[in-house]
C-alpha atoms as a PDB file:
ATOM      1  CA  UNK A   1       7.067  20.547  -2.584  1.00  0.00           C
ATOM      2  CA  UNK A   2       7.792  16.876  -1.808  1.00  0.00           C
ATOM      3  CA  UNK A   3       9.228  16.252   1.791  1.00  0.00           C
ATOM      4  CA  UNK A   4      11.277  13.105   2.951  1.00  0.00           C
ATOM      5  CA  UNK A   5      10.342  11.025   5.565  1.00  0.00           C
ATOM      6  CA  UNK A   6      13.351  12.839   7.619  1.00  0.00           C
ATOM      7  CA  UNK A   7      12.362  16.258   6.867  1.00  0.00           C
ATOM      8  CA  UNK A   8       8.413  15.036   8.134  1.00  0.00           C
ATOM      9  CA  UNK A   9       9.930  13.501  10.755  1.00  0.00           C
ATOM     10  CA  UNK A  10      11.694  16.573  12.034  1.00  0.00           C
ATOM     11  CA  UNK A  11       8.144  18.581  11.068  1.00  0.00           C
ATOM     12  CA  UNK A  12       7.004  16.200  14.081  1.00  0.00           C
ATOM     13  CA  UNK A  13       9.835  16.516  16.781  1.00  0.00           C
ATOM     14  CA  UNK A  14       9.659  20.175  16.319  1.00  0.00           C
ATOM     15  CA  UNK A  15       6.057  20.242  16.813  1.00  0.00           C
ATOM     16  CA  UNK A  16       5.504  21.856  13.394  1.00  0.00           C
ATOM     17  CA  UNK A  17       1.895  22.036  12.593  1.00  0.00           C
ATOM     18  CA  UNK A  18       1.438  19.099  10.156  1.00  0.00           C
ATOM     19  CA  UNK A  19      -2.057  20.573   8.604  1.00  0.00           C
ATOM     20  CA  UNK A  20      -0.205  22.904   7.068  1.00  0.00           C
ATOM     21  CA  UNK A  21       1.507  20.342   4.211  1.00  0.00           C
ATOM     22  CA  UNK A  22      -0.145  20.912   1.094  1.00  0.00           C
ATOM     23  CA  UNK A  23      -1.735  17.241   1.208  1.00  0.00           C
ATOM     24  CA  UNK A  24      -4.102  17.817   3.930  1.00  0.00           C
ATOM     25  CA  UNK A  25      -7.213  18.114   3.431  1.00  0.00           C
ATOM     26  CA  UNK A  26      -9.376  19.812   6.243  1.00  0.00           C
ATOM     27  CA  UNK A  27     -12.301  18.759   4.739  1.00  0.00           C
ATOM     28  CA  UNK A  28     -14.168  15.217   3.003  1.00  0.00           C
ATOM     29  CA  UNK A  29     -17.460  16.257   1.578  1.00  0.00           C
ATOM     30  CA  UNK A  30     -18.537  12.153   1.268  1.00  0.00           C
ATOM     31  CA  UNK A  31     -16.709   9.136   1.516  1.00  0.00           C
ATOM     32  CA  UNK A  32     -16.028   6.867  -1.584  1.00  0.00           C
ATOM     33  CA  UNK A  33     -16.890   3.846  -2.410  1.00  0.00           C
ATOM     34  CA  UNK A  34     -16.656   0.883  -1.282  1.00  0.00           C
ATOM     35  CA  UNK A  35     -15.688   1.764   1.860  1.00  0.00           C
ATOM     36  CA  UNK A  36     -18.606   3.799   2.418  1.00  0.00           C
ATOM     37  CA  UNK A  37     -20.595   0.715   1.915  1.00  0.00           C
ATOM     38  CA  UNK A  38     -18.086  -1.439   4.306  1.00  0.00           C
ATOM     39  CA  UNK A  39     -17.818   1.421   6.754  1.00  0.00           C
ATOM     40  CA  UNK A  40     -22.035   1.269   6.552  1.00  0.00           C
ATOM     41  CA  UNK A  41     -22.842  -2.413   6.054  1.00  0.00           C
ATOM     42  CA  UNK A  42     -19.687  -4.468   7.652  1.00  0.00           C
ATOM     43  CA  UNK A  43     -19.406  -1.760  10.624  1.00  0.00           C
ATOM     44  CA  UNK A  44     -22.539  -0.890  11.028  1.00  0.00           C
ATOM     45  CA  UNK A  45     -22.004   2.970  11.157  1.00  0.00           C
ATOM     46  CA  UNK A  46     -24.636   5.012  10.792  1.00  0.00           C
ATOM     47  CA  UNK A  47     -25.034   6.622   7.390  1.00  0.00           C
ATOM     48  CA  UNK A  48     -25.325  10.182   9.084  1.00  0.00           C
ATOM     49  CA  UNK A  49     -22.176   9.634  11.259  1.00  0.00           C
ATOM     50  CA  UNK A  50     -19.709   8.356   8.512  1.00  0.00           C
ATOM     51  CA  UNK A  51     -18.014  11.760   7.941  1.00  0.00           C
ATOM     52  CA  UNK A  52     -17.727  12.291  11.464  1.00  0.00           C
ATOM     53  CA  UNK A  53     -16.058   8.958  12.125  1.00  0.00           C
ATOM     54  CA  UNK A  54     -13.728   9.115   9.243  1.00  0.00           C
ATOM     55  CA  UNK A  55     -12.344  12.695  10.307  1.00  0.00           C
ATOM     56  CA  UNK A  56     -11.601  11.457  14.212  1.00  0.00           C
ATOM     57  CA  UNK A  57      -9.529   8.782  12.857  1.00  0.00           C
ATOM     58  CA  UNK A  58      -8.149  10.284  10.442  1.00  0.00           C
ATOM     59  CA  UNK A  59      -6.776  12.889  12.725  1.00  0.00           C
ATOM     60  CA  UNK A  60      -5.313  10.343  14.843  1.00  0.00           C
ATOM     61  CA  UNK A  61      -3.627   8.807  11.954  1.00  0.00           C
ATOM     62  CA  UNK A  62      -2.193  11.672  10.527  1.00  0.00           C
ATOM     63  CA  UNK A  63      -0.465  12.268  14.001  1.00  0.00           C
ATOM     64  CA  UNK A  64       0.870   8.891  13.990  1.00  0.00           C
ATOM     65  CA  UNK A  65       2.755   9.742  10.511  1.00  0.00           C
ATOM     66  CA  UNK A  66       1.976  12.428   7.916  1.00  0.00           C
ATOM     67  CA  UNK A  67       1.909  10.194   4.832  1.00  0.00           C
ATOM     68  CA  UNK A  68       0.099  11.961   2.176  1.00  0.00           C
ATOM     69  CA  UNK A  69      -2.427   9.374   1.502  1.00  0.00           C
ATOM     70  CA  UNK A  70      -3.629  10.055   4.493  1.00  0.00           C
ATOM     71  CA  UNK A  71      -3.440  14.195   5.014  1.00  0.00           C
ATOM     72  CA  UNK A  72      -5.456  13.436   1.418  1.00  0.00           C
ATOM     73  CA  UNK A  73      -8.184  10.874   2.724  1.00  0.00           C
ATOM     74  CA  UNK A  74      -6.409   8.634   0.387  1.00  0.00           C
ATOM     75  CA  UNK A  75      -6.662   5.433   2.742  1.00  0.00           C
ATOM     76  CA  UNK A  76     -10.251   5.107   1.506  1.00  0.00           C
ATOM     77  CA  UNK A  77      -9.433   4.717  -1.835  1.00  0.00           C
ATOM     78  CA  UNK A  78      -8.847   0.437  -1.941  1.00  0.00           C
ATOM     79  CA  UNK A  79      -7.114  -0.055  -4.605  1.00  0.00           C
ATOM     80  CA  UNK A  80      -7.193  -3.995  -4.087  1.00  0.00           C
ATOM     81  CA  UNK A  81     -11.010  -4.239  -6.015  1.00  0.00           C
ATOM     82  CA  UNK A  82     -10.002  -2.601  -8.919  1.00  0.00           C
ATOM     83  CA  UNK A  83      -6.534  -5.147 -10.024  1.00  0.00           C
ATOM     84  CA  UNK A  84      -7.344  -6.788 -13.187  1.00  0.00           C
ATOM     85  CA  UNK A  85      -6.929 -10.154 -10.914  1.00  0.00           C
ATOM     86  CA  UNK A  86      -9.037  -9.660  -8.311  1.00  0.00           C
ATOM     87  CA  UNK A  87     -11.427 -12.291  -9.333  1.00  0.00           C
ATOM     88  CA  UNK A  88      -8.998 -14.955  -9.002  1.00  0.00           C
ATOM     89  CA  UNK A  89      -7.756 -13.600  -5.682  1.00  0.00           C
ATOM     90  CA  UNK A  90     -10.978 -13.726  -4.034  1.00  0.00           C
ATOM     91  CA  UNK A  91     -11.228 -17.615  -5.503  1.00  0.00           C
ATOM     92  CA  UNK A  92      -7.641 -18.509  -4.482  1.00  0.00           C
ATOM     93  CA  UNK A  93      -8.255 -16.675  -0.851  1.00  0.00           C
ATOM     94  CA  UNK A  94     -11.265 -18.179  -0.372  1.00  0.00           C
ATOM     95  CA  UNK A  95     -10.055 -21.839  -1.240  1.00  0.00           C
ATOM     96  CA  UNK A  96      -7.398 -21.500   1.788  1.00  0.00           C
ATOM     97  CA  UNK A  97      -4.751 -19.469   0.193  1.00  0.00           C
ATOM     98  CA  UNK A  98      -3.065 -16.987   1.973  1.00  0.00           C
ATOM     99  CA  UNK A  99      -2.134 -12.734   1.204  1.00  0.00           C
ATOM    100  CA  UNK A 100       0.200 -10.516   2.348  1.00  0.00           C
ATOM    101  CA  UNK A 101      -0.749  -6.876   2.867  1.00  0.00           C
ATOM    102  CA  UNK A 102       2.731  -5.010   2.989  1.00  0.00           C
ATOM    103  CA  UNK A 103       2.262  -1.189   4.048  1.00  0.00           C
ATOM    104  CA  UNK A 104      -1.226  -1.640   4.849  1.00  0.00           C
ATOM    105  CA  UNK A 105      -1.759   1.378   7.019  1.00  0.00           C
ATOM    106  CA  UNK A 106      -4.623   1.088   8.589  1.00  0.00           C
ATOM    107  CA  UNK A 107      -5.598  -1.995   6.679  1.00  0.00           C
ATOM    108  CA  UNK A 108      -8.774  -0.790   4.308  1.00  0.00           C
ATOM    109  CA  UNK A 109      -7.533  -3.623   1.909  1.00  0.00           C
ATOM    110  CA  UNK A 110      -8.276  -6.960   4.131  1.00  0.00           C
ATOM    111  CA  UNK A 111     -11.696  -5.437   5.235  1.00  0.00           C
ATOM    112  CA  UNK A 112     -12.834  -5.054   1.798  1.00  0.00           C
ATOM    113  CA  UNK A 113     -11.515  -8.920   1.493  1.00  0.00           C
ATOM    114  CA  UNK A 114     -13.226 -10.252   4.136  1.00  0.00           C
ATOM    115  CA  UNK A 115     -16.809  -8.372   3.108  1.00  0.00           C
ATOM    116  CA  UNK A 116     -16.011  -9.639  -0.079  1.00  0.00           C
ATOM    117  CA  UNK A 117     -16.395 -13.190   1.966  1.00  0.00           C
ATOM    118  CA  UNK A 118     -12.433 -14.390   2.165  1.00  0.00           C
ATOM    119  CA  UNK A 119     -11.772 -15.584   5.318  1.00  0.00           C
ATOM    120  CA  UNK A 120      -9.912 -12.793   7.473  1.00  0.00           C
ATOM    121  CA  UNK A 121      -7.474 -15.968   8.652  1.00  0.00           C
ATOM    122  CA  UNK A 122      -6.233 -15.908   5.483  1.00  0.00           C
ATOM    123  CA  UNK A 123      -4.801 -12.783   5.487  1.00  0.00           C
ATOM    124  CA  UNK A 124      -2.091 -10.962   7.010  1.00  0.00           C
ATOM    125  CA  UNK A 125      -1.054  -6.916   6.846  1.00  0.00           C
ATOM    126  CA  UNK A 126       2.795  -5.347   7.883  1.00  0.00           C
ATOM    127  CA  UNK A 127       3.361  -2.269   8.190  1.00  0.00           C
ATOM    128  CA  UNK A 128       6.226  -0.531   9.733  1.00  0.00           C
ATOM    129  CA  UNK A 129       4.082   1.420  12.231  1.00  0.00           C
ATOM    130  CA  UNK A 130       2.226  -0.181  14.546  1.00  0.00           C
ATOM    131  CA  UNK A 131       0.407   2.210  15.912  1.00  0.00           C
ATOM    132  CA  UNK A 132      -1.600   2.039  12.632  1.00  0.00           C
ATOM    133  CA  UNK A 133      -3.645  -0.552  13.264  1.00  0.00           C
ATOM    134  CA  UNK A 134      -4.810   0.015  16.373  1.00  0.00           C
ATOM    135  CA  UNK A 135      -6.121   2.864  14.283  1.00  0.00           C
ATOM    136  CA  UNK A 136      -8.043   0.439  11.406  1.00  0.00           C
ATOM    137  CA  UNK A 137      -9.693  -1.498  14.237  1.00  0.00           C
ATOM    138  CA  UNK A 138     -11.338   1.179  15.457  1.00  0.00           C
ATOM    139  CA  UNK A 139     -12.417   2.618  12.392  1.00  0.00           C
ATOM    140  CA  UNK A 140     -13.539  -0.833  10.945  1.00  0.00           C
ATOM    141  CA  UNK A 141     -14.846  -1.723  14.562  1.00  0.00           C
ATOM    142  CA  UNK A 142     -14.054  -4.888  14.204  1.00  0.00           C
ATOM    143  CA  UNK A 143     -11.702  -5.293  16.954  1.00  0.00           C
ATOM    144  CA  UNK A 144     -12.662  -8.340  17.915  1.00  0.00           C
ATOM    145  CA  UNK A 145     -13.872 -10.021  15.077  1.00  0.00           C
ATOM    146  CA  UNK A 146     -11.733  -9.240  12.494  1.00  0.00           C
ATOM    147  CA  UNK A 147      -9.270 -12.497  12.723  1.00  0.00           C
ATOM    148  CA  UNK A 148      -6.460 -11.062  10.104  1.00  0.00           C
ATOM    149  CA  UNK A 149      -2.940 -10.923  11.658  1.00  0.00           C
ATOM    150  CA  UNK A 150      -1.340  -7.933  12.013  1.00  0.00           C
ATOM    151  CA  UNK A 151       2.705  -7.857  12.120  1.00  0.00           C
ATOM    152  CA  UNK A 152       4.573  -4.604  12.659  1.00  0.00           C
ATOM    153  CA  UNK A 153       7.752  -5.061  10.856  1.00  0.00           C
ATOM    154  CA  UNK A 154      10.553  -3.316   9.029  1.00  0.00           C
ATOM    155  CA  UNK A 155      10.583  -4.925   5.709  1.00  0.00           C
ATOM    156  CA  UNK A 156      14.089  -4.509   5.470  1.00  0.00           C
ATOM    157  CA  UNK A 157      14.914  -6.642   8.782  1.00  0.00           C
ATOM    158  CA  UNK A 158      16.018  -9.835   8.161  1.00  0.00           C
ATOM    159  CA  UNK A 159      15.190 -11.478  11.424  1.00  0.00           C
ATOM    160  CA  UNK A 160      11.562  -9.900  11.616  1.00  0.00           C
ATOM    161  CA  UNK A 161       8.435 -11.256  12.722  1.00  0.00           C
ATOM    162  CA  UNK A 162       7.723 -11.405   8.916  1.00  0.00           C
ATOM    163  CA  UNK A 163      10.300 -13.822   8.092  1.00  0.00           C
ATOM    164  CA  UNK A 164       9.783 -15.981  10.920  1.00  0.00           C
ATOM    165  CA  UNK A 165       5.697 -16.281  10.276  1.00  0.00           C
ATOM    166  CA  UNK A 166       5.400 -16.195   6.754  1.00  0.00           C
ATOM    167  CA  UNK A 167       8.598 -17.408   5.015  1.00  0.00           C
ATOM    168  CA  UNK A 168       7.687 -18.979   1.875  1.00  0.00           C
ATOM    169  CA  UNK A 169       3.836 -19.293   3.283  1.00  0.00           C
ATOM    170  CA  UNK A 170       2.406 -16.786   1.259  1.00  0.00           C
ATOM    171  CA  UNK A 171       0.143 -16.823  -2.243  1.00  0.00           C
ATOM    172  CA  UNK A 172      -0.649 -13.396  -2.521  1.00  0.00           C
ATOM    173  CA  UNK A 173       1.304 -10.115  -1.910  1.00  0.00           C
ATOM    174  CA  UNK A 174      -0.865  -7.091  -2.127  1.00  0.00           C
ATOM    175  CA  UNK A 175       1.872  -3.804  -2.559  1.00  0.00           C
ATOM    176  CA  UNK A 176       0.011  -0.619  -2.864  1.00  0.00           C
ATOM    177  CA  UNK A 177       1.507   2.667  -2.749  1.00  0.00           C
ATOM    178  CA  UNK A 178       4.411   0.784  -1.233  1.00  0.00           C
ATOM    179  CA  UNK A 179       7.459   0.824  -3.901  1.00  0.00           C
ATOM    180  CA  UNK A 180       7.042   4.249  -4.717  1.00  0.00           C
ATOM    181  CA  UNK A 181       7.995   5.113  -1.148  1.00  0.00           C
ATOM    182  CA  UNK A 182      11.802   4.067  -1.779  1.00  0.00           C
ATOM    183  CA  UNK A 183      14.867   4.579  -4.078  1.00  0.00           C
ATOM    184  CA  UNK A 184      15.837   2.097  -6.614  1.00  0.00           C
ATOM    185  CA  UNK A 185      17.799  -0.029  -4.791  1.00  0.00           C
ATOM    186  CA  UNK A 186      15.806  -0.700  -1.549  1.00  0.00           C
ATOM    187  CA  UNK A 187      13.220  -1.680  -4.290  1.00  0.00           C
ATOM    188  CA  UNK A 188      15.189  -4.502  -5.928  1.00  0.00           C
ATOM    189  CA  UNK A 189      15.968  -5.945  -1.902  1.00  0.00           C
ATOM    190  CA  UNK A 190      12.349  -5.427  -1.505  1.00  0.00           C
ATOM    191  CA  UNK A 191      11.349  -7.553  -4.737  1.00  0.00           C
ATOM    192  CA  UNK A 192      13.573  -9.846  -2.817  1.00  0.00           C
ATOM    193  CA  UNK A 193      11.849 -10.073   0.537  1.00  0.00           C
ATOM    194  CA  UNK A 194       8.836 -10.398  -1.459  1.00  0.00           C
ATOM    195  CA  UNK A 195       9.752 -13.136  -3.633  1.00  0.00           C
ATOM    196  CA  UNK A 196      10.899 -14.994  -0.011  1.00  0.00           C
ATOM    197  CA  UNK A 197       7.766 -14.690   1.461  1.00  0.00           C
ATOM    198  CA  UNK A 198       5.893 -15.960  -1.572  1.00  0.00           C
ATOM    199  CA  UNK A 199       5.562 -19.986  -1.929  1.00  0.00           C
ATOM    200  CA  UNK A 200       7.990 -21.342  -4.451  1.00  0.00           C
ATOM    201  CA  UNK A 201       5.714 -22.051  -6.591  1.00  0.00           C
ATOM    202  CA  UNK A 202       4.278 -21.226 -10.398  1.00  0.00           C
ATOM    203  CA  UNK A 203       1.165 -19.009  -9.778  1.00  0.00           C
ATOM    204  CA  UNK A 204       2.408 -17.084  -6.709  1.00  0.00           C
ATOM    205  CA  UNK A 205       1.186 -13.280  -7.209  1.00  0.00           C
ATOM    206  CA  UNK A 206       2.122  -9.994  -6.594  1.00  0.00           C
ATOM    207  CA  UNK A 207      -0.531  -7.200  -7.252  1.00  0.00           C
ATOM    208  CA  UNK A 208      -0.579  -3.333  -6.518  1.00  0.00           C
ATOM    209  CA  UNK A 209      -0.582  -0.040  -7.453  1.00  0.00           C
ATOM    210  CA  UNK A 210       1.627   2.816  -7.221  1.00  0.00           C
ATOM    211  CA  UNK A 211       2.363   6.790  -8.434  1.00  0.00           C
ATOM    212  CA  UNK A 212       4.313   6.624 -11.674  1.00  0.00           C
ATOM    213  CA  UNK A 213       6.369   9.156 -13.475  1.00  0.00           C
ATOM    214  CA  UNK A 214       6.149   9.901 -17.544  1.00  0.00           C
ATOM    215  CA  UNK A 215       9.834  10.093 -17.774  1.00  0.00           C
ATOM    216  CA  UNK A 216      12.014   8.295 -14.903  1.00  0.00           C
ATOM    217  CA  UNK A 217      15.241   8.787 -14.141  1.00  0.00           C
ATOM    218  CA  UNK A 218      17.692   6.645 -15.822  1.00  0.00           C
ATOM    219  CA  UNK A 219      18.412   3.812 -13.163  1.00  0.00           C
ATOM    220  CA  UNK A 220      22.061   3.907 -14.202  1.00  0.00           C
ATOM    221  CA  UNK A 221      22.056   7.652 -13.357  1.00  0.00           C
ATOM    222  CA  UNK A 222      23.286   7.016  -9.649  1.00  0.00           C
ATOM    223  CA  UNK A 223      23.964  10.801  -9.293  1.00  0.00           C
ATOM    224  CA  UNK A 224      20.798  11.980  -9.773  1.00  0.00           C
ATOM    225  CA  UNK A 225      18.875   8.676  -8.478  1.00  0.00           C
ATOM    226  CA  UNK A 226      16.030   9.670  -6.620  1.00  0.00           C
ATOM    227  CA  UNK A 227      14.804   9.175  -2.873  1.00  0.00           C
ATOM    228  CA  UNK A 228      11.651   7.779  -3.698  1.00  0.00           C
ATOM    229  CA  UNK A 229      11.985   6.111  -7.555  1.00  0.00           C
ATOM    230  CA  UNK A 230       9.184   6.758  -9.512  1.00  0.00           C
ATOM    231  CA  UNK A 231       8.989   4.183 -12.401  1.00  0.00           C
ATOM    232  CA  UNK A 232       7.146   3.703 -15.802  1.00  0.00           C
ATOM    233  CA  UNK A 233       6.507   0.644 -17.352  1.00  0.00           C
ATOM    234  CA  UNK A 234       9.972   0.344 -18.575  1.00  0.00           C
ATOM    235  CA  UNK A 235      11.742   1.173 -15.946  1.00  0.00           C
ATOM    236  CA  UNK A 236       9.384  -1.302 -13.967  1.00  0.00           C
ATOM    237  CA  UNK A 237      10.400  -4.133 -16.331  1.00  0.00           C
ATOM    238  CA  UNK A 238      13.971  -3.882 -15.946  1.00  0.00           C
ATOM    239  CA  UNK A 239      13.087  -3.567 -12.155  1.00  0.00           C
ATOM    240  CA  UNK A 240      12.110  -6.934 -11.797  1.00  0.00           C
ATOM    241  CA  UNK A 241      14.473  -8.255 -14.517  1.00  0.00           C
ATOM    242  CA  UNK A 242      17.343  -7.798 -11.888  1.00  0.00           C
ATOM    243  CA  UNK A 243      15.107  -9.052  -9.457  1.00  0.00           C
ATOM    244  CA  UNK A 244      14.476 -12.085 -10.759  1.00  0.00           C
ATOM    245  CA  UNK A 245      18.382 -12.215 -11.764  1.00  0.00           C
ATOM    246  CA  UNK A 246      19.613 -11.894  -8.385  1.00  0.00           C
ATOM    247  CA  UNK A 247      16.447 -14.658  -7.175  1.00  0.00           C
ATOM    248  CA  UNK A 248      17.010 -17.148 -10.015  1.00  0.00           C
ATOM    249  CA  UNK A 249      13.330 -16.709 -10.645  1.00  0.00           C
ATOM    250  CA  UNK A 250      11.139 -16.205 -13.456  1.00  0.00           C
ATOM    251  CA  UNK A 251       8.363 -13.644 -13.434  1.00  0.00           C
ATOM    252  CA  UNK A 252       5.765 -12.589 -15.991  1.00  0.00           C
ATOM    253  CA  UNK A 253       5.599  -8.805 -15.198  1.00  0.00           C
ATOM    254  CA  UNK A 254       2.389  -6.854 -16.792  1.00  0.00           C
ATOM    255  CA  UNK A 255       1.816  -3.366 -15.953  1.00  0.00           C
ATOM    256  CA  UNK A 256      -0.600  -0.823 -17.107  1.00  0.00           C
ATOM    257  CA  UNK A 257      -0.665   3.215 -16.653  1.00  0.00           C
ATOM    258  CA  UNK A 258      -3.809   4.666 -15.278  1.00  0.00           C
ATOM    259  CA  UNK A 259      -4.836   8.462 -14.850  1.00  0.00           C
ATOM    260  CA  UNK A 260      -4.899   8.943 -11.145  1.00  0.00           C
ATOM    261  CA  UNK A 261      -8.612  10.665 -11.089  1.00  0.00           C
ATOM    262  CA  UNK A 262      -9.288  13.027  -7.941  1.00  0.00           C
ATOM    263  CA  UNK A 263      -5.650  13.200  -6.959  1.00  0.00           C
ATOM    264  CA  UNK A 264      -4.533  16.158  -8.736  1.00  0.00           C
ATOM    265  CA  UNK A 265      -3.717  18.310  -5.916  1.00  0.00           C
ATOM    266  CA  UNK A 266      -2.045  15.483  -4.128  1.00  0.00           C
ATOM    267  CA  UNK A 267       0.219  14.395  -7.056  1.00  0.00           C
ATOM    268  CA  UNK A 268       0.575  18.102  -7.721  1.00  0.00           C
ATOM    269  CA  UNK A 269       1.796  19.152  -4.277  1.00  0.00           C
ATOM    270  CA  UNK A 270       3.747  16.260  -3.413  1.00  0.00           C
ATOM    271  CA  UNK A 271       5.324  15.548  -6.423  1.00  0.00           C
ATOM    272  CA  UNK A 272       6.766  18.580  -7.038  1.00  0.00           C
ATOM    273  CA  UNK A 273       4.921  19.125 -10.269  1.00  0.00           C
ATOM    274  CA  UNK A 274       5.946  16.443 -12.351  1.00  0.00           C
ATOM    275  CA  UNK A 275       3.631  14.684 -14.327  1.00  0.00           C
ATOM    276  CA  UNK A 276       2.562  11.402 -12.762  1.00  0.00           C
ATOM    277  CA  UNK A 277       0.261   8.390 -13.486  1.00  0.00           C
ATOM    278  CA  UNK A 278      -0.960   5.246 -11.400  1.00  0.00           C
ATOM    279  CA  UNK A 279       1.226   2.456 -12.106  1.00  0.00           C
ATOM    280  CA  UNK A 280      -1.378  -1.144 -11.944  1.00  0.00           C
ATOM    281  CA  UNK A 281       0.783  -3.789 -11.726  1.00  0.00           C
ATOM    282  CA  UNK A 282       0.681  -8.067 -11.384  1.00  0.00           C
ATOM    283  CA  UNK A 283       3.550  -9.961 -11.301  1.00  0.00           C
ATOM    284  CA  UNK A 284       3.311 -13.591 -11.552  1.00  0.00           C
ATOM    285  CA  UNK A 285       5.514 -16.471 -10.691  1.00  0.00           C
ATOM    286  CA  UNK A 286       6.017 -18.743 -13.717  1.00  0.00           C
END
């Protein structure tokens, strides 16, 4: 059964033992790609100590927060490679543009970037745990080389470090498995903060991916309205139709549903059984 982040953090406090949520995963037979590749060719781990590596850190991670993508081994699964735009954000990156990584974890998403050959100036992650990234460094060992910068922010704080760096400075937002995390309203003053941060400008992008539902609550249904909406393509639209109301913007909003392949158990177990999808998504500026 699906726990909120206040019933996992009270799991924690009471010293609950966390491997016992149906998300984690004691075992990783072999890591996916790419970041087997990164973790072998841009670390320069060892083939035969991969699995090894991943499990320490993962342990450590889990401890920091029990998020299911990463009781799942989930992190390793970049999502960024696979948007229907990624071409063009490599090009725009590498020309001097600049992406946002919002909820980046660990930050799997910028390393696959810069191997991909973008500049790692050009990119910045948030994430409202800190302690997360200490965490990606180490598992990337790229400590001090990897020249991404790394802001630990509540996206909901209005006089963050975010605002004050990137206001308006950003190309690119990258928001994967982000959204999904939050109820319908915190979404739309997300959209918001995300539309701040992104340059005023025709072309500005915002990519992602994130667990869908075949048949979402109705938004106007406040008194069943969800924790953590889960949206289709419909319900996605209208999502950024008040967004861009309450902005006096205009964005072109395509979405496509995906089957979310290897991630039965996880959708499964934390989504209370209900029949889910991966929701691809780029939203453009216009």
């Amino acid at each position: 059964m699906a726990k909120s982040e206040t019933e996992l953090r009270s799991m924690m406090a009471k010293g609950k033992d966390l491997r016992e949520l149906p998300w984690f995963d004691a075992e990783i037979d072999e890591v996916p790609e790419p970041a087997k590749t990164i973790l072998e060719r841009y670390s320069q781990i060892p083939a035969d100590q991969i699995l090894d590596h991943v499990k320490g850190v993962r342990k450590r991670a889990f401890e920091v927060f029990p998020y299911p993508c990463i009781g799942s081994y989930r992190f390793l699964d970049m999502s960024i490679p696979e948007s229907p735009v990624y071409p063009e954000v490599l090009q725009r990156l590498k020309s001097g543009q600049k992406l946002l990584d919002v909820g980046c974890a660990i930050g799997q998403e910028l390393r696959k970037l810069v191997y991909d050959g973008v500049p790692g100036e050009n990119l910045y992650a948030s994430d409202l745990r800190g302690e997360f990234f200490d965490i990606g460094y180490d598992l990337f060992k790229d400590r001090s080389t990897l020249k991404a910068k790394f802001i630990s922010t509540d996206i909901f704080d209005n006089n963050s470090e975010l605002i004050k760096t990137l206001l308006h400075q950003v190309d690119i937002v990258n928001a994967a498995s982000f959204f999904h995390l939050f109820s319908w309203d915190s979404q739309v003053l997300i959209g918001k903060r995300l539309v701040s941060l992104l340059r005023a400008q025709p072309g500005s992008l915002i990519i992602g991916r994130q667990v869908g539902r075949i048949d979402p609550i109705d938004p106007d249904d406040k008194e069943n309205a969800p924790e953590h909406y889960r949206h289709d393509d419909k319900t996605w639209l209208r999502l950024w139709e008040q967004i861009q109301r309450e902005t006096g913007t205009q964005w072109e909003v395509f979405s496509r549903l995906e089957e979310w392949k290897g991630a039965d158990k996880l959708m499964k177990s934390y989504h209370n059984g209900l029949q889910t999808f991966k929701l691809r998504f780029v939203i453009r500026r216009i």
